[in-house]
Protein backbone atom coordinates (compact mmCIF):
# COMPACT_ATOMS: atom_id res chain seq x y z
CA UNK A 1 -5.57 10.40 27.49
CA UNK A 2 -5.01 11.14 23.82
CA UNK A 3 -6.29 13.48 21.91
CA UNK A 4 -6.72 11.07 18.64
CA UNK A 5 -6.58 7.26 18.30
CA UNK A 6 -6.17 6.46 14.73
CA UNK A 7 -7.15 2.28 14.06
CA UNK A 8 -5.22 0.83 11.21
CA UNK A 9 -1.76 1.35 10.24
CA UNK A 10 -2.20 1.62 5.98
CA UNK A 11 -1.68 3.93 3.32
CA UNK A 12 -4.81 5.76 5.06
CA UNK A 13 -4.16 5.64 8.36
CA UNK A 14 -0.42 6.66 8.13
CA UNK A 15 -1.55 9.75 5.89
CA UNK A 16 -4.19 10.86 8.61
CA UNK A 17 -1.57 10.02 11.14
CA UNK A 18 1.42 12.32 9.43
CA UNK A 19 -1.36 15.18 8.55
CA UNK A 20 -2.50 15.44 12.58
CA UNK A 21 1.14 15.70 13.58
CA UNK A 22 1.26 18.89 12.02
CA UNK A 23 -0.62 19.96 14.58
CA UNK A 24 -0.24 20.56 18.90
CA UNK A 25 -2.08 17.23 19.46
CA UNK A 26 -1.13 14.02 21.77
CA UNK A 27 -2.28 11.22 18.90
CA UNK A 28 -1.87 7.59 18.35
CA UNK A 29 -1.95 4.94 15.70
CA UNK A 30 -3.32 1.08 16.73
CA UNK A 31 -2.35 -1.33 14.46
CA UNK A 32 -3.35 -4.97 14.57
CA UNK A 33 -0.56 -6.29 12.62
CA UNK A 34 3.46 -6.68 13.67
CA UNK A 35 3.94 -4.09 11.19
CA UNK A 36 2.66 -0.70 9.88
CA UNK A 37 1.23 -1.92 6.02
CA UNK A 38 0.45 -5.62 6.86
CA UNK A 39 -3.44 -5.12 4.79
CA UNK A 40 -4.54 -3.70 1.78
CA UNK A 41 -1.86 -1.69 1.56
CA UNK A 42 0.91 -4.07 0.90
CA UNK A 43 -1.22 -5.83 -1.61
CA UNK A 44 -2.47 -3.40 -4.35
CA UNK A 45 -1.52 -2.46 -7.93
CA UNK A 46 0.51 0.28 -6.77
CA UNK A 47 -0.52 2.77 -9.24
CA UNK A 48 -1.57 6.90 -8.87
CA UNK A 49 -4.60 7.00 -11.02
CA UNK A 50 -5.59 10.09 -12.68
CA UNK A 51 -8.92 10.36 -11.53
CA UNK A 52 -11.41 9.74 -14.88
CA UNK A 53 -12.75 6.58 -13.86
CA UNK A 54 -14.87 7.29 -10.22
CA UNK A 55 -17.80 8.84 -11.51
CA UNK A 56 -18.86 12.80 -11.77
CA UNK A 57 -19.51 14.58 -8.38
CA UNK A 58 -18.68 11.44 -5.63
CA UNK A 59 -16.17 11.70 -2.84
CA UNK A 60 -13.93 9.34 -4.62
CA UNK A 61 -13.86 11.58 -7.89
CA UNK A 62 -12.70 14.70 -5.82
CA UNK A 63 -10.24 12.94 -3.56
CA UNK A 64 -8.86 10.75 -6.69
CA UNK A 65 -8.13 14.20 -8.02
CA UNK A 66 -6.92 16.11 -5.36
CA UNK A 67 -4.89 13.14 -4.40
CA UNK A 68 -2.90 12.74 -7.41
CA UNK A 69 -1.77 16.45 -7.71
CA UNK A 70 -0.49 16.56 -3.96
CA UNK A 71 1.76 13.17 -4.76
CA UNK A 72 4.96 14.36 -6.34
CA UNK A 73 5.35 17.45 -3.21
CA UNK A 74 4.76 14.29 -0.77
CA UNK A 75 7.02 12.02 -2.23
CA UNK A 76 10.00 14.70 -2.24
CA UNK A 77 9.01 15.23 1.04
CA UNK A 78 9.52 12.08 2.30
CA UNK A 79 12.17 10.44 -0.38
CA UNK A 80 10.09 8.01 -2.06
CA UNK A 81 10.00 6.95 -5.39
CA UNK A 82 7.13 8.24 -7.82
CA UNK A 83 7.51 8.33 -11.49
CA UNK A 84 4.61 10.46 -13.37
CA UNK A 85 4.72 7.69 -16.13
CA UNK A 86 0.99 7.81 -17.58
CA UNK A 87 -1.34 5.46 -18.09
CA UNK A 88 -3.48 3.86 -21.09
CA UNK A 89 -7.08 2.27 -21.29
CA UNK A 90 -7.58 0.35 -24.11
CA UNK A 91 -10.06 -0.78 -26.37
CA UNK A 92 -10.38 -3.52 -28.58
CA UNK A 93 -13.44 -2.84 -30.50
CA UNK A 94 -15.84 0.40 -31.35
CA UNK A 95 -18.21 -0.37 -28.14
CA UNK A 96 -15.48 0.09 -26.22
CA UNK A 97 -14.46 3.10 -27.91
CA UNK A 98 -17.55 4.48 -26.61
CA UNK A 99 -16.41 3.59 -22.73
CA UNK A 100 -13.69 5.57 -23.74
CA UNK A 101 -15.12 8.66 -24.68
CA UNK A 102 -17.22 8.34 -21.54
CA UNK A 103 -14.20 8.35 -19.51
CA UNK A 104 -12.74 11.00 -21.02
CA UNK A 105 -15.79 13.44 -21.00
CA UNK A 106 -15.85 12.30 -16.97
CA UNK A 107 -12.01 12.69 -16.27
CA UNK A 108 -12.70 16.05 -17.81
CA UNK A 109 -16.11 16.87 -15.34
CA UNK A 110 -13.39 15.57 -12.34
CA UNK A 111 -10.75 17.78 -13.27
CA UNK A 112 -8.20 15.63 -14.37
CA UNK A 113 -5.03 16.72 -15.92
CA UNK A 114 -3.31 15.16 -19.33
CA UNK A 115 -6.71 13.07 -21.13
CA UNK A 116 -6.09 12.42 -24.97
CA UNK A 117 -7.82 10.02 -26.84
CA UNK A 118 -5.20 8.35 -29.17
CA UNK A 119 -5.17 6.10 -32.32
CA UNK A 120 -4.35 2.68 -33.08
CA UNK A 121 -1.16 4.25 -34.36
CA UNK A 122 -0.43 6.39 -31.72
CA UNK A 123 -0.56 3.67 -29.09
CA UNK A 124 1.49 1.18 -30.72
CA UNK A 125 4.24 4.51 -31.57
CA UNK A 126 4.49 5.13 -27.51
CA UNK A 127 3.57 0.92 -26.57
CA UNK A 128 4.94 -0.99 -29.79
CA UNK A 129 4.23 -4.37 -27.94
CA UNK A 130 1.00 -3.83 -27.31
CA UNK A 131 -1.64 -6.14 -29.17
CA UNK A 132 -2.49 -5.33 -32.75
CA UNK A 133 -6.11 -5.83 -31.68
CA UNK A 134 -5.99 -2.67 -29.85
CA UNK A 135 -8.18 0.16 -31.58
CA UNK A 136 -8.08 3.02 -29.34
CA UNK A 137 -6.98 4.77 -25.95
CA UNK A 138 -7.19 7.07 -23.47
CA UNK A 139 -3.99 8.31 -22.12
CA UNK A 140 -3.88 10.08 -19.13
CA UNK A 141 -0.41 11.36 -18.68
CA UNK A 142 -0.87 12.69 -15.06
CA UNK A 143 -0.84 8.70 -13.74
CA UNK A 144 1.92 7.61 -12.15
CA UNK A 145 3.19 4.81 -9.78
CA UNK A 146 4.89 4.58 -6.45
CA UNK A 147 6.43 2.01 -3.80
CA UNK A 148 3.22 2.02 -1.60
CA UNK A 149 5.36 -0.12 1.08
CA UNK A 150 7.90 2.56 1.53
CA UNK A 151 4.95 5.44 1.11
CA UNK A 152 3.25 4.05 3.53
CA UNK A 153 6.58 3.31 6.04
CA UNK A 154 7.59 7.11 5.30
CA UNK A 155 4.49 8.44 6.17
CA UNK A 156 4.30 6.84 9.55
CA UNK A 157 8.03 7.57 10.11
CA UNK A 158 7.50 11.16 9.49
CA UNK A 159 4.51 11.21 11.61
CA UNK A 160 6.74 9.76 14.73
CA UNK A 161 8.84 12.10 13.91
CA UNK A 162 6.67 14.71 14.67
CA UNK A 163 5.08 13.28 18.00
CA UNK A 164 2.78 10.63 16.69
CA UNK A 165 2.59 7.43 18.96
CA UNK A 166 2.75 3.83 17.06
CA UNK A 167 1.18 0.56 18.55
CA UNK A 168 1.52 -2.51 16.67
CA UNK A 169 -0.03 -5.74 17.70
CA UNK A 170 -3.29 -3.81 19.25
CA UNK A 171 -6.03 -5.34 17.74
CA UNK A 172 -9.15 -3.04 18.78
CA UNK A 173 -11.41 -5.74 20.74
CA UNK A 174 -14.36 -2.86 21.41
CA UNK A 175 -14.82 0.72 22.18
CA UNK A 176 -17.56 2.34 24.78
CA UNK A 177 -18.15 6.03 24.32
CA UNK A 178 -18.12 7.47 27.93
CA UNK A 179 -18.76 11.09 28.48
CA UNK A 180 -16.43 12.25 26.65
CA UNK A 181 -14.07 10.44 25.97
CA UNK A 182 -13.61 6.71 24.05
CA UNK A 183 -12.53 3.69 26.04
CA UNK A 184 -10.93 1.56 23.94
CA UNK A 185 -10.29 -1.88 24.30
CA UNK A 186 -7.35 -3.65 22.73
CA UNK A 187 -4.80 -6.75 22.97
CA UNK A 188 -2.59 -4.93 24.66
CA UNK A 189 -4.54 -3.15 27.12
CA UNK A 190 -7.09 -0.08 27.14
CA UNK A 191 -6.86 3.30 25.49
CA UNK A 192 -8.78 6.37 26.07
CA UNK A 193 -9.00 9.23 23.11
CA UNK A 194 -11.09 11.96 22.72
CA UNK A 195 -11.31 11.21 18.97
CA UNK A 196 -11.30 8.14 17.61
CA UNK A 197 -10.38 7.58 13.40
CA UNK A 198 -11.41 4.21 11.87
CA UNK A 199 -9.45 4.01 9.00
CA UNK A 200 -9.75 -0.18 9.72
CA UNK A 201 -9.54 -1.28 5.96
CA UNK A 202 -11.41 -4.46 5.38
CA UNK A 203 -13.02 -4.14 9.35
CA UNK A 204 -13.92 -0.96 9.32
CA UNK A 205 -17.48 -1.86 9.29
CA UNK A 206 -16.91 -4.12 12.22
CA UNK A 207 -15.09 -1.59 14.07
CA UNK A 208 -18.33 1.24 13.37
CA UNK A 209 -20.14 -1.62 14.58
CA UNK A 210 -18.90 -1.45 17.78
CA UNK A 211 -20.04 2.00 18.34
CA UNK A 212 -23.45 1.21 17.23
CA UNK A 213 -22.98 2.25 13.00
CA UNK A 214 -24.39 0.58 10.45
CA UNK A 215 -24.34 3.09 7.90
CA UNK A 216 -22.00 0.66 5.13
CA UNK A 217 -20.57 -2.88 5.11
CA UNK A 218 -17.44 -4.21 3.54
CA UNK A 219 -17.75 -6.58 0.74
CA UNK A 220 -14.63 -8.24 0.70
CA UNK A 221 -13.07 -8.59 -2.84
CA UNK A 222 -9.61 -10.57 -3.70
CA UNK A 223 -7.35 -9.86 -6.01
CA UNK A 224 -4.06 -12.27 -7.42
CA UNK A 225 -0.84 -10.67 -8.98
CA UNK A 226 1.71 -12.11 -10.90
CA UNK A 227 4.92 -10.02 -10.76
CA UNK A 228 7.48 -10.82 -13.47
CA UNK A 229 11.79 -10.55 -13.40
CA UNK A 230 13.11 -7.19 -14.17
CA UNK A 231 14.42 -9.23 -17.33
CA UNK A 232 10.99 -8.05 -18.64
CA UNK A 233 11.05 -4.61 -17.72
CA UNK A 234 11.48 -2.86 -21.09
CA UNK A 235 8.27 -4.62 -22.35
CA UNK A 236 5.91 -1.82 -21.19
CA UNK A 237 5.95 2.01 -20.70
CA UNK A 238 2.91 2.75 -18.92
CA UNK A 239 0.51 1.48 -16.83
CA UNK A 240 -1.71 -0.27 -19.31
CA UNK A 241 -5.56 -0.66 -18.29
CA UNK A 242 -8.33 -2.47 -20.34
CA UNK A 243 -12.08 -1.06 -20.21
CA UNK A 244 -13.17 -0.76 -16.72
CA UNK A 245 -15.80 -3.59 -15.41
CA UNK A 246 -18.80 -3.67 -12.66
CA UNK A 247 -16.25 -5.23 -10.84
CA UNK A 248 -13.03 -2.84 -11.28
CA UNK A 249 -10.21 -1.39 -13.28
CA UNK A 250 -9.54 -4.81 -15.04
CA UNK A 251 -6.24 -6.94 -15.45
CA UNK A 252 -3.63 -4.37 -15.91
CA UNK A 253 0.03 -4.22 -17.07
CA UNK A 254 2.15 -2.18 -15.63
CA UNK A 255 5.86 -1.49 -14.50
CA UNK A 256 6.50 -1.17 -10.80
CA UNK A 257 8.91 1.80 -9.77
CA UNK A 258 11.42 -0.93 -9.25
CA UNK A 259 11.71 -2.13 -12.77
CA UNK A 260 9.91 -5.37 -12.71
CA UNK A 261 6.56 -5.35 -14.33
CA UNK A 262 2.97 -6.33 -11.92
CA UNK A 263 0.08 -8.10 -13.66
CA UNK A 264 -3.16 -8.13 -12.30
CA UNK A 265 -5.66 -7.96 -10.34
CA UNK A 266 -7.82 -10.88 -10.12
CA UNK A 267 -11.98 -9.38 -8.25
CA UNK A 268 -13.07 -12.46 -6.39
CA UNK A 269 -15.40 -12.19 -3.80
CA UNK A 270 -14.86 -13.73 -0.65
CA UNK A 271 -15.86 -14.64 3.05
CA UNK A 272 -12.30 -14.75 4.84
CA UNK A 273 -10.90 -11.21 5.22
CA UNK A 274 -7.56 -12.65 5.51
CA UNK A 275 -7.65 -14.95 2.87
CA UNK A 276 -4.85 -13.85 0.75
CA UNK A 277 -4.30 -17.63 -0.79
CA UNK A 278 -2.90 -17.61 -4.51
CA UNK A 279 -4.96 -20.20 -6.60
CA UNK A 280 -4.03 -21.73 -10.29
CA UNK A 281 -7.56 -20.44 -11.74
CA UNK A 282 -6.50 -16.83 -10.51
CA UNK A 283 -3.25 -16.52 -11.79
CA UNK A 284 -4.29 -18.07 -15.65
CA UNK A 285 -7.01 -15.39 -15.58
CA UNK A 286 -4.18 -13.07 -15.01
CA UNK A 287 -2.23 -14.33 -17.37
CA UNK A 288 -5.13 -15.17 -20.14
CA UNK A 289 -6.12 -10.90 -19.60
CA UNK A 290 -2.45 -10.00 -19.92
CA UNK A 291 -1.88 -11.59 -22.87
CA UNK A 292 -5.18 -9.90 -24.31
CA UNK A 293 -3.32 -6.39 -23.75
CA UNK A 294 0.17 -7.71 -24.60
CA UNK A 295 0.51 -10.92 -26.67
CA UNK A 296 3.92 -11.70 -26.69
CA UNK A 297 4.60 -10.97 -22.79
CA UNK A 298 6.02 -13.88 -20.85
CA UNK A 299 4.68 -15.03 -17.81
CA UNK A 300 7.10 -17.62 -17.42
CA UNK A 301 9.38 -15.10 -16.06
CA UNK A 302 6.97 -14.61 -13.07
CA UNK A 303 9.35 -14.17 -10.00
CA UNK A 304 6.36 -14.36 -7.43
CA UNK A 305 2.51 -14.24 -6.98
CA UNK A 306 0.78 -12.52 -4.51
CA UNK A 307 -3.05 -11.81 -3.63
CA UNK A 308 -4.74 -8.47 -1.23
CA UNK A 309 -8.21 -8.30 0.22
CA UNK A 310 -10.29 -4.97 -1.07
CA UNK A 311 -12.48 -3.33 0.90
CA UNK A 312 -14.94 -2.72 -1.27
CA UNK A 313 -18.45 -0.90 0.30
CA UNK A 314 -21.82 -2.08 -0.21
CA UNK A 315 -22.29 2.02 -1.27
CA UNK A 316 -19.60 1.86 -3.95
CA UNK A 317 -18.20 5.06 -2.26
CA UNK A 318 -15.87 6.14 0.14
CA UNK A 319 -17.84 6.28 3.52
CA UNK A 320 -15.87 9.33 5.07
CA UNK A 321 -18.31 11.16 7.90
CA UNK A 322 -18.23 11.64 11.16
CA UNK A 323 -20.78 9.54 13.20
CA UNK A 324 -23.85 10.50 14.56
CA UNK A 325 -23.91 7.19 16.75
CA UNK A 326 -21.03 8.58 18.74
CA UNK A 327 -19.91 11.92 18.62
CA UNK A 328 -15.90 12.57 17.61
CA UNK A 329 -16.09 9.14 16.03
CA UNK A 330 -14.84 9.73 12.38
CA UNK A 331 -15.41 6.90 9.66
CA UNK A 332 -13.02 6.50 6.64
CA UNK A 333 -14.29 3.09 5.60
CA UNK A 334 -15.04 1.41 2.34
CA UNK A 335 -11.34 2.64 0.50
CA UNK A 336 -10.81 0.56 -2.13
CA UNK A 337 -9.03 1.63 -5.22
CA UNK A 338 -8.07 4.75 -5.69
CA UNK A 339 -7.59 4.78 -1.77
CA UNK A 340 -3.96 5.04 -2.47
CA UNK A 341 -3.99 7.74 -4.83
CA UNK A 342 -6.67 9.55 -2.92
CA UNK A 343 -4.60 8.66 0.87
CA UNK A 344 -3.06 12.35 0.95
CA UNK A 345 -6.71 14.18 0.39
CA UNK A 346 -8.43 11.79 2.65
CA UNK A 347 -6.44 13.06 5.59
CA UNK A 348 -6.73 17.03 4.88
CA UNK A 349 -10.85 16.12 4.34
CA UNK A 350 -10.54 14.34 8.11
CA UNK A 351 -9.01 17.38 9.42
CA UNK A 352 -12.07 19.10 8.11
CA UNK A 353 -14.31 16.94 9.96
CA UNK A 354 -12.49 16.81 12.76
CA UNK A 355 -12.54 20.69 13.59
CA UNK A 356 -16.06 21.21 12.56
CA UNK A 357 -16.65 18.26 15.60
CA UNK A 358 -14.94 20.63 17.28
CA UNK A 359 -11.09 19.52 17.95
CA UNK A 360 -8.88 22.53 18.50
CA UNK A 361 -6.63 22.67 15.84
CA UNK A 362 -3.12 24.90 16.66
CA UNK A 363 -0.11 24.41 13.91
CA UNK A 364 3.33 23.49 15.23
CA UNK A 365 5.92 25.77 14.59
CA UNK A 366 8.24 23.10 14.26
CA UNK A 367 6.65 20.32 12.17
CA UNK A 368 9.46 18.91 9.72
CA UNK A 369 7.91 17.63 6.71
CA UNK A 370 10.97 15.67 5.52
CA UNK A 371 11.80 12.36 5.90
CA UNK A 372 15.34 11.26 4.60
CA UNK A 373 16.83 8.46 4.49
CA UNK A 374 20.42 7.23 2.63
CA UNK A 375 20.15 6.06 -1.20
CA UNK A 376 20.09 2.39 -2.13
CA UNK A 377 23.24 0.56 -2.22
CA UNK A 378 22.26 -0.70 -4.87
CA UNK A 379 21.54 2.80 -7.20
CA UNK A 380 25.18 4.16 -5.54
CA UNK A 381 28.13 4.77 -7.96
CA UNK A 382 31.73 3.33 -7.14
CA UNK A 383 32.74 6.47 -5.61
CA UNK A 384 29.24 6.73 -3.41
CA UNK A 385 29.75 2.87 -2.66
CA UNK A 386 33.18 3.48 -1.40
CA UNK A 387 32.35 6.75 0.70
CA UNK A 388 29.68 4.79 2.27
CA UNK A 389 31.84 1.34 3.30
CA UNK A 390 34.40 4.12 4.30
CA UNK A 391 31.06 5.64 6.90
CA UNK A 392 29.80 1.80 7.65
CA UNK A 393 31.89 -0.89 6.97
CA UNK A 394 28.73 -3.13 7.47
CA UNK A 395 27.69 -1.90 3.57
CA UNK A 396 31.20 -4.13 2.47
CA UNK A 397 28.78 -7.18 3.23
CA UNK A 398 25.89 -8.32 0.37
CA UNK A 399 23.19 -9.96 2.16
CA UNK A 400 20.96 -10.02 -0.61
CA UNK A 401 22.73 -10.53 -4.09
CA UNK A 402 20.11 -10.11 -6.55
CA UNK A 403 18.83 -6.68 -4.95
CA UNK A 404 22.59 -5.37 -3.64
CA UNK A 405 20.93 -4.86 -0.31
CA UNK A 406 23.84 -4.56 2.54
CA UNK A 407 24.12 -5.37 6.33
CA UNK A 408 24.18 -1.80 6.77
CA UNK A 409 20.45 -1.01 4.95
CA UNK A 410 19.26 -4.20 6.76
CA UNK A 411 20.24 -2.85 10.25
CA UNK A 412 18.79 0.89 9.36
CA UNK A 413 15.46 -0.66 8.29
CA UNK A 414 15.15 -2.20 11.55
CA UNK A 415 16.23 0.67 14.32
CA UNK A 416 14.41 3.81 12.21
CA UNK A 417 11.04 4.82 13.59
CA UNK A 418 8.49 2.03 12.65
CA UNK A 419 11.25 -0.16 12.13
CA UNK A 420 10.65 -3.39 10.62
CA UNK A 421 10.35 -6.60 13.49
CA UNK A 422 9.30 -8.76 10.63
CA UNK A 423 11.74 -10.95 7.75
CA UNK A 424 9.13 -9.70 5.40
CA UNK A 425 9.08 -6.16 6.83
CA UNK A 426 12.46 -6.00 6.04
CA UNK A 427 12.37 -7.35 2.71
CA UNK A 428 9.41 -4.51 1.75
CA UNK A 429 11.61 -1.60 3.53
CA UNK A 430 14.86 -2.41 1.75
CA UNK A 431 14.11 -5.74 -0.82
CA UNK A 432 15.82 -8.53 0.42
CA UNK A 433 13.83 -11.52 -1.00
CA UNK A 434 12.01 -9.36 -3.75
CA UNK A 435 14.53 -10.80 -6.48
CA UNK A 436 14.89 -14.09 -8.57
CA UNK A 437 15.38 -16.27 -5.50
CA UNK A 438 12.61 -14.93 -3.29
CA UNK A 439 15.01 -14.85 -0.09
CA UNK A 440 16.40 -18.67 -0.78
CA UNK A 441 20.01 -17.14 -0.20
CA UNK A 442 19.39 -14.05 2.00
CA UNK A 443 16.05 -14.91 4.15
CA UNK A 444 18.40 -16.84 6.46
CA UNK A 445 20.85 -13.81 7.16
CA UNK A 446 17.64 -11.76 7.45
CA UNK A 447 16.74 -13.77 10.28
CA UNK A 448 20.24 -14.19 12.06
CA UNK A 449 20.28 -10.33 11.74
CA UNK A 450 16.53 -9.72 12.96
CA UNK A 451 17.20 -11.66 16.02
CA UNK A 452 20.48 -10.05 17.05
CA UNK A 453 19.17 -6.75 16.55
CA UNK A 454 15.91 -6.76 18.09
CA UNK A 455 17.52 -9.17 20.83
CA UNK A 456 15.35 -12.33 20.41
CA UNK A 457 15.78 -16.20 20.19
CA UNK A 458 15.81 -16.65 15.83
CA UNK A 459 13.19 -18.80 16.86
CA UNK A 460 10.83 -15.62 18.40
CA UNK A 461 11.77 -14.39 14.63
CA UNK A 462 8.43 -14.42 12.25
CA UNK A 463 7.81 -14.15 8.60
CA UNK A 464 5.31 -11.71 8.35
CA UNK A 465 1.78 -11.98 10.42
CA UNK A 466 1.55 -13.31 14.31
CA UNK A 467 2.42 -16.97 15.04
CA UNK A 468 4.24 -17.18 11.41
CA UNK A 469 7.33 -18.18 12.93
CA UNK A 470 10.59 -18.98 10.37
CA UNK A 471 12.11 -21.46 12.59
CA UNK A 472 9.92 -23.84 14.55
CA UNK A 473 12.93 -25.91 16.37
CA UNK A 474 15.96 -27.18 16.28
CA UNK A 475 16.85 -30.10 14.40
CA UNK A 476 19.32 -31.77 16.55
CA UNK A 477 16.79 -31.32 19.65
CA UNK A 478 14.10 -33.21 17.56
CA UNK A 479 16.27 -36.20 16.82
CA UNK A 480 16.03 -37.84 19.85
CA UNK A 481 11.74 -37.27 20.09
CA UNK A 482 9.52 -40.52 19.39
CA UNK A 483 7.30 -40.60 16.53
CA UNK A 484 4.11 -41.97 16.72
CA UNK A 485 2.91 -43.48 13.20
């Protein structure tokens, strides 16, 4: 019997799950996927918004805020990158101007640190390639950006760490409330909790379902990236929004903590929750909306494309209460953007609603907030590069060339808590694959190395999801099959 079953293994779910195991409590996570940050999570623009977009006195306003001011203590915490870089919305004529102002006088009403409306001149002083179209802007300078792959694997290895259990591959099937307790049913067998925490992402409705709620449902909403070579890098400073939409924030331009710069998102709506298919009409509206913020930027250099399902609520808030279908059933559905900004606040405000349902709540004298783990081969100096070959002699080999990730990181991704069981788990834990080639020279020694580490057949080795096996068979066993024509 646990105490707390947390269902869904994202940004959300990993903060609520490192938050609870500050405290005496038997909890567990149940994630659908192979690995932690399989949904939304791994799929997003990656940025730490400021908070002067969700409007004046809704849940998302206050956690946006309180969200973005608890980032850089969490990050140091758990050693991942954040850079505080600021951000920019733009206008290109005097009605948007007005949207501006707007969002400045509502940043202000949220509480939101750093707002300054700037100039035609001032923008193109701190973004010279920018488009001369641009009239005005409001610069926030308390935005930022992060890895929210390795946020999201810190947080859950932090929160193993300190006593949480992980199950991957546990797909909840249905839950029955019994006295008091919740029976609950997954792939891999039952669970009872005295608590249960959908923090589902794009099923959270269908998980509230099965408890009888019908209080919000998800409107599933697709968005495309384009990310471009680290060649292009030095072609933008901040993250670079145009006027906000109905829909959302709006293609943006921004560089990614790793030096390459993201364009997008795309806000399709669609009927397949896992449709995360990249189309040729999506990425030229990326591109078309980039070049409207920055002319001259070249999309040729695009290293990859990618697409993530939102879930965005029919209530166009964050649906965070407990339920009144089920009592100690707590909802944290509907978390679209800023839900990675906001992640951090989102699990102190469960805490809250999970001791006024009346969970007993006793700190650990213990708890160790840090999570450390070596630095990057590839960010080492000569000397550090030698010390560590001299420690591991498995750093002496280069798996992947165009990210200088070693044998060594490879291996650590895979055997720390939450390790990665997936070729593309490793590549989001320690980049193999995220360069020029996209894994053409290292995916192969990814899965040689994935198999004799986790002990499997290379062909039990998969790509990313269930059933997305790298190597269906051998070719020399095939030869000799008949082919029907």
């Amino acid at each position: 019997m646990f105490d707390v079953a947390i269902i869904g293994a994202g940004v959300v779910g990993a903060s609520i799950a490192r938050e609870l195991s500050k405290y005496k409590l038997n909890s567990v996570v149940l994630e659908k996927g192979v690995e932690v940050c399989q949904g939304t999570t791994k799929a997003n623009s990656a940025i730490v918004h400021g908070g002067y977009d969700a409007l004046e006195g809704t849940l998302k306003a206050k956690l946006n805020v309180q969200g973005n001011k608890m980032y850089e203590k969490l990050c140091n915490e758990l050693d991942v990158h954040f850079k505080k870089i600021g951000s920019l919305v733009l206008a290109f004529n005097y009605e948007e101007v007005k949207t501006l102002e707007e969002l400045y006088e509502r940043g202000i009403t949220n509480g939101v640190d750093g707002l300054k409306i700037l100039n035609k001149e001032e923008v193109k002083e701190i973004e010279p390639n920018v488009s001369d179209e641009v009239v005005s802007a409001l610069y926030c300078s308390s935005a930022g950006i992060v890895c929210p792959f390795n946020l999201t694997v810190a947080l859950m290895e932090n929160a193993i760490i300190n006593g949480v259990q992980l199950e991957t591959q546990s797909e909840v099937l249905d839950i029955n409330k019994e006295e008091d307790y919740f029976n609950i049913e997954t792939k891999k067998g039952n669970i009872k909790a005295k608590y249960v925490i959908n923090a589902a992402g794009v099923y959270a409705d269908k998980i509230n379902n099965m408890i009888g709620g019908d209080e919000y449902y998800i409107i599933p909403r697709k968005g495309e990236y384009r990310v471009l070579d680290r060649s292009e890098g030095s072609i933008v400073k901040h993250v670079l929004f145009q006027c906000p939409t109905k829909k959302g924030k709006g293609v943006l331009v921004t560089p990614t903590v790793h030096g390459n710069v993201l364009l997008g998102p795309t806000a399709n709506e669609v009927e397949d929750r896992e449709d995360i298919s990249i189309t040729y009409d999506g990425l030229e509206f990326v591109t078309k909306f980039a070049k409207k913020t920055m002319p001259d930027i070249n999309t040729y250099k695009t290293i990859t494309s990618f697409a993530g399902v939102r879930a965005t609520p029919n209530t166009k808030e964050f649906m965070i209460f407990a339920s009144n279908k089920a009592k100690g059933f707590i909802n944290v559905g509907g978390i679209e953007s800023p839900g990675l900004t906001a992640a951090p606040a989102i699990a102190k405000y469960v805490i809250g609603i999970l001791k006024e349902e009346g969970l007993k709540l006793d700190e650990k004298e213990d708890f160790n907030p840090y999570r450390k783990k070596d630095k990057p081969f590839v960010h080492m100096t000569k000397e550090e590069r030698k010390e560590a070959i001299a420690k591991d002699s498995r750093h002496s080999k280069i798996i992947c060339r165009c990210e200088t990730t070693t044998e060594a990181e490879i291996i650590d991704a895979i055997h720390r808590p939450a390790g990665a069981r997936t070729v593309d788990g490793v590549k989001r834990r320690v980049r193999p694959g995220m360069g020029r080639c996209q894994g053409g020279f290292c995916g192969p020694r990814v899965v040689e190395i994935l198999a004799r580490e986790l002990n499997i057949d290379m062909q039990e080795v998969l790509k990313d999801y269930e059933n997305s096996k790298m190597i269906l068979g051998k070719v020399k066993e095939s030869r000799g099959e008949k082919v029907e024509i």
